[in-house]
N, C-alpha and C. Protein backbone atom coordinates (compact mmCIF):
# COMPACT_ATOMS: atom_id res chain seq x y z
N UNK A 1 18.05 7.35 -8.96
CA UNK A 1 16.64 7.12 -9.20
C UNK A 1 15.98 6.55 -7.93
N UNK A 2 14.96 7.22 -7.70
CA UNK A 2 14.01 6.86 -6.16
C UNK A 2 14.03 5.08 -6.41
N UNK A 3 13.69 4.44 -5.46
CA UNK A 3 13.09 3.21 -5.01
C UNK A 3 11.78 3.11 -4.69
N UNK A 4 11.02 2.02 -5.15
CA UNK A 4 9.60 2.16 -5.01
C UNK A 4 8.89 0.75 -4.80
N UNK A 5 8.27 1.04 -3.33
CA UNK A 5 7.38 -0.53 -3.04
C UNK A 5 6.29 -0.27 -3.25
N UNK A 6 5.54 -1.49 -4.21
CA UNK A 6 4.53 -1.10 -4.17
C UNK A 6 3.42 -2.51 -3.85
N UNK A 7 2.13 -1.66 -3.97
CA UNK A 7 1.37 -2.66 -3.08
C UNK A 7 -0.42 -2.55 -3.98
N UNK A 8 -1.49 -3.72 -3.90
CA UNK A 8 -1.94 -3.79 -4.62
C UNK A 8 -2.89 -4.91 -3.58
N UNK A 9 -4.42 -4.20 -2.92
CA UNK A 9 -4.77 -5.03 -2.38
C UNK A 9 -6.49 -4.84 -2.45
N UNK A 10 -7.31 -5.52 -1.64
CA UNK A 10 -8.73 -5.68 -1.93
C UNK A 10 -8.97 -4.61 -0.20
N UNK A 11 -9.99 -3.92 -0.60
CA UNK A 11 -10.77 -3.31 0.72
C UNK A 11 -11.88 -3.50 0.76
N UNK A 12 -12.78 -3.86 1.58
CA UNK A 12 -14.01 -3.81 1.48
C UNK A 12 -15.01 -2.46 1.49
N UNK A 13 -15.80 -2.14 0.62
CA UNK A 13 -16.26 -0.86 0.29
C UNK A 13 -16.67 -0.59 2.11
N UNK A 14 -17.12 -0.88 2.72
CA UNK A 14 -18.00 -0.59 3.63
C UNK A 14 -16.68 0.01 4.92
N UNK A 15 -15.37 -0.49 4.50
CA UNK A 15 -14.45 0.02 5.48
C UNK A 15 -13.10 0.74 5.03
N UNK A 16 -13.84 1.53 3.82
CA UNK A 16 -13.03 2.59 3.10
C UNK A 16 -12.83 3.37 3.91
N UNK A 17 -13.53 4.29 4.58
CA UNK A 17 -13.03 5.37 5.89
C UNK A 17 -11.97 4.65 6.43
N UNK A 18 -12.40 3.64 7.61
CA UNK A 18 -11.42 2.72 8.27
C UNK A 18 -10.06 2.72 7.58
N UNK A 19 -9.85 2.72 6.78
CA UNK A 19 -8.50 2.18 5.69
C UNK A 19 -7.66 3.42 4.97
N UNK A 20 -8.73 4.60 4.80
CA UNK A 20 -8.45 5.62 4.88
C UNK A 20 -7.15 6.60 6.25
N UNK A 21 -8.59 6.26 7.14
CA UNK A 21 -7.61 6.40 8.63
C UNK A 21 -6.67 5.85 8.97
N UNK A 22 -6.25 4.92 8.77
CA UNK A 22 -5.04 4.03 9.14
C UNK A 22 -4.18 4.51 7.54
N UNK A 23 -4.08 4.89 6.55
CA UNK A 23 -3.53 4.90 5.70
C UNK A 23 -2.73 6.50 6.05
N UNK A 24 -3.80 7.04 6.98
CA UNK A 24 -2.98 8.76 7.24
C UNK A 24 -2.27 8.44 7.86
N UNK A 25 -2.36 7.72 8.66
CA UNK A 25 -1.75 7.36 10.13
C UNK A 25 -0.14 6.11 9.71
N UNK A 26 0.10 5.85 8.72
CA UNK A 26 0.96 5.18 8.23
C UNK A 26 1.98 5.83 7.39
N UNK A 27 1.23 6.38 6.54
CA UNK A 27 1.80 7.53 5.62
C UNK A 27 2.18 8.79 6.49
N UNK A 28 2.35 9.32 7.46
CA UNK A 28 2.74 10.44 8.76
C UNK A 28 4.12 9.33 8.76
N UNK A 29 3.79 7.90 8.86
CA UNK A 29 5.10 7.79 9.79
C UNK A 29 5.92 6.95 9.11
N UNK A 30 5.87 6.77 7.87
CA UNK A 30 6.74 6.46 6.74
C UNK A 30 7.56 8.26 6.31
N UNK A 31 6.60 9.00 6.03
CA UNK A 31 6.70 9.97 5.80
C UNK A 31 8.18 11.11 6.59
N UNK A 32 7.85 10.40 7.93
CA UNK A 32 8.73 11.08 8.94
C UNK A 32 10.05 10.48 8.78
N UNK A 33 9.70 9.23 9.04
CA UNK A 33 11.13 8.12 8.78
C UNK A 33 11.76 8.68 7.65
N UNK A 34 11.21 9.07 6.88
CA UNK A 34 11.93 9.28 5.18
C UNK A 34 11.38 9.43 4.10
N UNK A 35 10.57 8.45 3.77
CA UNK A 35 9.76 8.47 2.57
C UNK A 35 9.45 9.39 1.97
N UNK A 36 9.65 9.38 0.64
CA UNK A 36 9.65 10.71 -0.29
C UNK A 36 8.40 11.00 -0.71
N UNK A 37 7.72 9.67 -1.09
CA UNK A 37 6.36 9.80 -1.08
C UNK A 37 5.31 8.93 -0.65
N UNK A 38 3.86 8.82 -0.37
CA UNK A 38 3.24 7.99 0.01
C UNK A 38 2.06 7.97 -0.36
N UNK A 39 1.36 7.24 -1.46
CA UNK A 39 0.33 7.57 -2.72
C UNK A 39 -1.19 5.88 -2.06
N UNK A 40 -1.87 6.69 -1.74
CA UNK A 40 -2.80 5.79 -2.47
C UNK A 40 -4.05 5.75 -3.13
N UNK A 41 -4.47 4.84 -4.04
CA UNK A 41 -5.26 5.00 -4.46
C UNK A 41 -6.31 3.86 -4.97
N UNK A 42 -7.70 4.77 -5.16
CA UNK A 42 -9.04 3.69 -5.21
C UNK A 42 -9.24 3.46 -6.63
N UNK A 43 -9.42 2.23 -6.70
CA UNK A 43 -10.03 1.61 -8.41
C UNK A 43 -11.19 2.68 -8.87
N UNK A 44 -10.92 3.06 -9.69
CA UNK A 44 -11.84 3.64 -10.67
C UNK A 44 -12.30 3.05 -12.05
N UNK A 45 -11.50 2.68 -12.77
CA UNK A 45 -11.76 2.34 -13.91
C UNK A 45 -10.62 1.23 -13.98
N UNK A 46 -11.00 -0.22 -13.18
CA UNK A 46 -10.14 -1.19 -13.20
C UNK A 46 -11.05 -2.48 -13.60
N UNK A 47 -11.19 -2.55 -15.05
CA UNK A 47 -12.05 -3.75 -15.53
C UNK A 47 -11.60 -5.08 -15.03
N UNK A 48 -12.78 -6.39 -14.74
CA UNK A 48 -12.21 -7.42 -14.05
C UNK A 48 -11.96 -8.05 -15.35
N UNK A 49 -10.60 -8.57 -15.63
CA UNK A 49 -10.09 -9.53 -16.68
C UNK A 49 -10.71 -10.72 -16.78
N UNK A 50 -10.36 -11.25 -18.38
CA UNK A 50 -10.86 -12.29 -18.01
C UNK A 50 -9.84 -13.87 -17.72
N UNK A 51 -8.59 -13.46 -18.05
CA UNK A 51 -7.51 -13.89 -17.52
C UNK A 51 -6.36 -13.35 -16.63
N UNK A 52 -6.71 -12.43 -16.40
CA UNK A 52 -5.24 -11.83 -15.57
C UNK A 52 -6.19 -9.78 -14.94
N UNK A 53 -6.01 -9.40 -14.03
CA UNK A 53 -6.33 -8.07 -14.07
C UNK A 53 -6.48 -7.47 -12.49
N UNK A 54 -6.30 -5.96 -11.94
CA UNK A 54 -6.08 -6.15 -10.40
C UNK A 54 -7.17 -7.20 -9.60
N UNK A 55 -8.19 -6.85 -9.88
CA UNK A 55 -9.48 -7.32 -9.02
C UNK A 55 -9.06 -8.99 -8.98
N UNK A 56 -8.42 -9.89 -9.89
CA UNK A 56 -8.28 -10.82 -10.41
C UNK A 56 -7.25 -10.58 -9.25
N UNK A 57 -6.15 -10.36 -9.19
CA UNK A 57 -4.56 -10.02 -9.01
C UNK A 57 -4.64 -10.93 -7.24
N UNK A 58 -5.85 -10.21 -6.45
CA UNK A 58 -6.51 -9.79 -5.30
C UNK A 58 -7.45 -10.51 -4.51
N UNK A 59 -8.47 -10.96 -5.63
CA UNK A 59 -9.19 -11.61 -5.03
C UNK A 59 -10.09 -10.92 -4.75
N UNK A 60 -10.26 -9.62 -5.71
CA UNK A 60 -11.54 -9.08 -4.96
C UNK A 60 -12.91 -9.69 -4.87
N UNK A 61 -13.61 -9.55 -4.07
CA UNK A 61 -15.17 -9.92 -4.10
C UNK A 61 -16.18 -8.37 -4.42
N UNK A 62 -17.35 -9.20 -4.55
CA UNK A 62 -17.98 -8.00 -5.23
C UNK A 62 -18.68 -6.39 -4.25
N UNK A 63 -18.02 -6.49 -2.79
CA UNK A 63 -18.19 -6.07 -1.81
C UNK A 63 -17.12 -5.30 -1.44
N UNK A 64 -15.43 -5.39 -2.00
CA UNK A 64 -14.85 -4.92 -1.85
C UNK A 64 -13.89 -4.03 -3.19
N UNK A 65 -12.97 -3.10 -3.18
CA UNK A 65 -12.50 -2.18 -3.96
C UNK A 65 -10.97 -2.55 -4.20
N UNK A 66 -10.48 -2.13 -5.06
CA UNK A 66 -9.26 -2.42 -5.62
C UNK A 66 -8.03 -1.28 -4.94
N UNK A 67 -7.06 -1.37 -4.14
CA UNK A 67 -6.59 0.04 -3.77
C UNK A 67 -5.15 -0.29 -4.55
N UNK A 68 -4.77 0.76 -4.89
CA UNK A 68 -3.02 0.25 -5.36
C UNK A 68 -2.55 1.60 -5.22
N UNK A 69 -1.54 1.33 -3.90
CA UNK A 69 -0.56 2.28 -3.27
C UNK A 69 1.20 1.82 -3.43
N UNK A 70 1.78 2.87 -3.66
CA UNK A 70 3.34 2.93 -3.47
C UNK A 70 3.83 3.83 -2.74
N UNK A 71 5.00 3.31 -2.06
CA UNK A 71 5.84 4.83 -1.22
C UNK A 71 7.15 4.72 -2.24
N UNK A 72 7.69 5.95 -2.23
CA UNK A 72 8.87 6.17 -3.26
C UNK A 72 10.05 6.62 -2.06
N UNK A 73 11.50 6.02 -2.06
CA UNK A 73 12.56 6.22 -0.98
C UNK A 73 13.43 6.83 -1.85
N UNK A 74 14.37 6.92 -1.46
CA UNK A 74 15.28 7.95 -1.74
C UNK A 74 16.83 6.47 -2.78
N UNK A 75 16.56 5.50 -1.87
CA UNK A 75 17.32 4.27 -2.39
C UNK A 75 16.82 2.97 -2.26
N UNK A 76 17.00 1.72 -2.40
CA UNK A 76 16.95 0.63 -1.70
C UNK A 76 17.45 0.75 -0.45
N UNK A 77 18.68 1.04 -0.03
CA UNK A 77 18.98 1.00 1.75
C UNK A 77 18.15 1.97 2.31
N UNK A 78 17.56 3.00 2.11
CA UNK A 78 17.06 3.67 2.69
C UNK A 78 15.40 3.39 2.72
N UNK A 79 15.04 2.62 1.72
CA UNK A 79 13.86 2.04 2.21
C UNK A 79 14.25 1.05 3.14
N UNK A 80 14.95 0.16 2.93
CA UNK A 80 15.50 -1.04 4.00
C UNK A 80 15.76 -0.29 5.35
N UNK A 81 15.98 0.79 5.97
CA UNK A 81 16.41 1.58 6.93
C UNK A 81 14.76 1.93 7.52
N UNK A 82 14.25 2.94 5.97
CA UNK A 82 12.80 3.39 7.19
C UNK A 82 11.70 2.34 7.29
N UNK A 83 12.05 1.22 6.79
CA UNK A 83 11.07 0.00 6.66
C UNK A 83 11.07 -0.23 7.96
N UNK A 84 12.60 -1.00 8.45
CA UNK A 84 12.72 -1.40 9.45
C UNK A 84 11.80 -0.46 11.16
N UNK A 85 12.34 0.86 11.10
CA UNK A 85 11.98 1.97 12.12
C UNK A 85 9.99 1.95 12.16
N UNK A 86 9.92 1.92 10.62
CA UNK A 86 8.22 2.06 10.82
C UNK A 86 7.84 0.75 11.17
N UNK A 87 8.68 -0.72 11.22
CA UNK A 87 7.76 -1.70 11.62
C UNK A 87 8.00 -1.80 13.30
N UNK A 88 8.45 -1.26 13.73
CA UNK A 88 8.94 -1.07 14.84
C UNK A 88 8.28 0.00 15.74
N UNK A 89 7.51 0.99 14.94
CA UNK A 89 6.88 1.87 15.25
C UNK A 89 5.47 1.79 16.47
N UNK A 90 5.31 1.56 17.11
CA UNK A 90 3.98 1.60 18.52
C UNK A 90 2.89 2.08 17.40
N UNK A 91 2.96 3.13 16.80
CA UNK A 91 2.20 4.00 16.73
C UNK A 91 1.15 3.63 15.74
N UNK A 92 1.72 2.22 15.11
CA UNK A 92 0.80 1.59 13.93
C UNK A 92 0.58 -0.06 14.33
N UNK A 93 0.73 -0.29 15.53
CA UNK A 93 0.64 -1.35 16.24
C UNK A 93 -1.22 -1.77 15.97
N UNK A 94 -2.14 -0.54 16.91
CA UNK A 94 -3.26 -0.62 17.01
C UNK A 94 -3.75 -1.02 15.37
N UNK A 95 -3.36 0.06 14.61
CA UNK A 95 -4.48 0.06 13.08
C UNK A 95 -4.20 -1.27 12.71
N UNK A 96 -2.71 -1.92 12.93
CA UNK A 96 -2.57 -3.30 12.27
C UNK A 96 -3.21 -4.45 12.74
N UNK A 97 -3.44 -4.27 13.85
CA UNK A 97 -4.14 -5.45 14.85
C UNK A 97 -5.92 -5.24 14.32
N UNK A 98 -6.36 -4.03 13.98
CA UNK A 98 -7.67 -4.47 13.72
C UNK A 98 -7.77 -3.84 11.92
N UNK A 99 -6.69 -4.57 11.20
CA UNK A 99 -6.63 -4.29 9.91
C UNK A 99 -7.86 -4.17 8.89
N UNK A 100 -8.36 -3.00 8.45
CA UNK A 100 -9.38 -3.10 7.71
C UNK A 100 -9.63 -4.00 5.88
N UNK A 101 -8.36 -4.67 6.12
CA UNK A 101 -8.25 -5.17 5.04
C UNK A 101 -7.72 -6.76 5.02
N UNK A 102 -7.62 -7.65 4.00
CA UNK A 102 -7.05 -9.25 4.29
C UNK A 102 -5.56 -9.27 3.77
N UNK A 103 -5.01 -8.84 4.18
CA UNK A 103 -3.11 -8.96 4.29
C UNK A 103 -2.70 -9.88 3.85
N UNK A 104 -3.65 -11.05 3.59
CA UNK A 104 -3.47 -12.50 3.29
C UNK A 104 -3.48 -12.20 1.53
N UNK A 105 -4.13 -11.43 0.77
CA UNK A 105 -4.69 -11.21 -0.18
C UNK A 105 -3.51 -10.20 -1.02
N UNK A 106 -2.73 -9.34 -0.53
CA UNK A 106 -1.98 -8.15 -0.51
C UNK A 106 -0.77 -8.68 -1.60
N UNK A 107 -0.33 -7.68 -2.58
CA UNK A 107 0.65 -8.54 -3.09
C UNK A 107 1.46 -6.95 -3.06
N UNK A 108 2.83 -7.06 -3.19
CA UNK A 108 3.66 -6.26 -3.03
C UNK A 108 5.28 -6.63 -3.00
N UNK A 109 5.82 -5.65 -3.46
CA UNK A 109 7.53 -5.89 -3.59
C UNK A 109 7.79 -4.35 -3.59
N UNK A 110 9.35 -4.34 -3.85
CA UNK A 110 10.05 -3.20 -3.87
C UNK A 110 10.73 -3.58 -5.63
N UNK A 111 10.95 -2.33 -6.30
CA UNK A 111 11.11 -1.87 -7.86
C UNK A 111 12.09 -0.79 -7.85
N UNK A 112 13.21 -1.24 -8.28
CA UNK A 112 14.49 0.11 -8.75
C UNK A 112 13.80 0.44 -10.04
N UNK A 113 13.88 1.57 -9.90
CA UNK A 113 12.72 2.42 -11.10
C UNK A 113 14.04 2.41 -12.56
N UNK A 114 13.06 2.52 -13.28
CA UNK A 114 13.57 2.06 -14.83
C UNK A 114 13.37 2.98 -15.11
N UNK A 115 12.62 3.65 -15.15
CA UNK A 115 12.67 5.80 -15.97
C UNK A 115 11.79 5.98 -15.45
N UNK A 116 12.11 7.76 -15.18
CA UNK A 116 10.90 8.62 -14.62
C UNK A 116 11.30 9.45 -16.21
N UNK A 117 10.39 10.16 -16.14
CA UNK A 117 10.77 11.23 -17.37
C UNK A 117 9.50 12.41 -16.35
């Protein structure tokens, strides 16, 4: 069964392109390393809770969007393998240094999948 990190963070509407671009540019090189898959996606229909819910999760403000992306690996070591190569990578040096998003805010882990059907 694949391995899957996933991730769950706030963007600000106004630097959706920005986040976009750096998200191609990340997903190419996860992608290359290995990664089976590389998904993300924009809140659509993510009501703010009134105890618990993403926007909540995040910290969103009312200026920014809810994104929740996963890449799917082939194992745990093999995410542990292309993790390592893509943080190491030059090629995502730049997008990270002028991050369109607060990393501070970002919540994420890795999940041995319990059923696909």
């Amino acid at each position: 069964m694949p391995y899957v990190d996933g991730f769950v963070i706030a963007v600000p509407k106004a630097k959706i392109d920005a986040y976009k671009a750096l998200s191609q540019a990340a997903g190419a090189v996860w992608k290359e390393f290995g990664a089976l898959a590389y998904v993300e996606c924009l809140a659509d229909d993510v009501p703010y809770g009134e105890l618990t819910s993403f926007p909540r999760a995040v910290q969103a403000k009312d200026d920014e969007t809810v994104v929740f992306s996963w890449i799917t690996y082939e194992s745990r070591a093999a995410r542990d393998a292309i993790n390592a190569k893509v943080m190491a990578d030059p090629r995502l040096k730049d997008g990270m240094a002028n991050c369109p998003f607060d990393a501070k805010r970002m919540i994420y882990g890795g999940f041995e999948t319990l059923l696909s059907l």
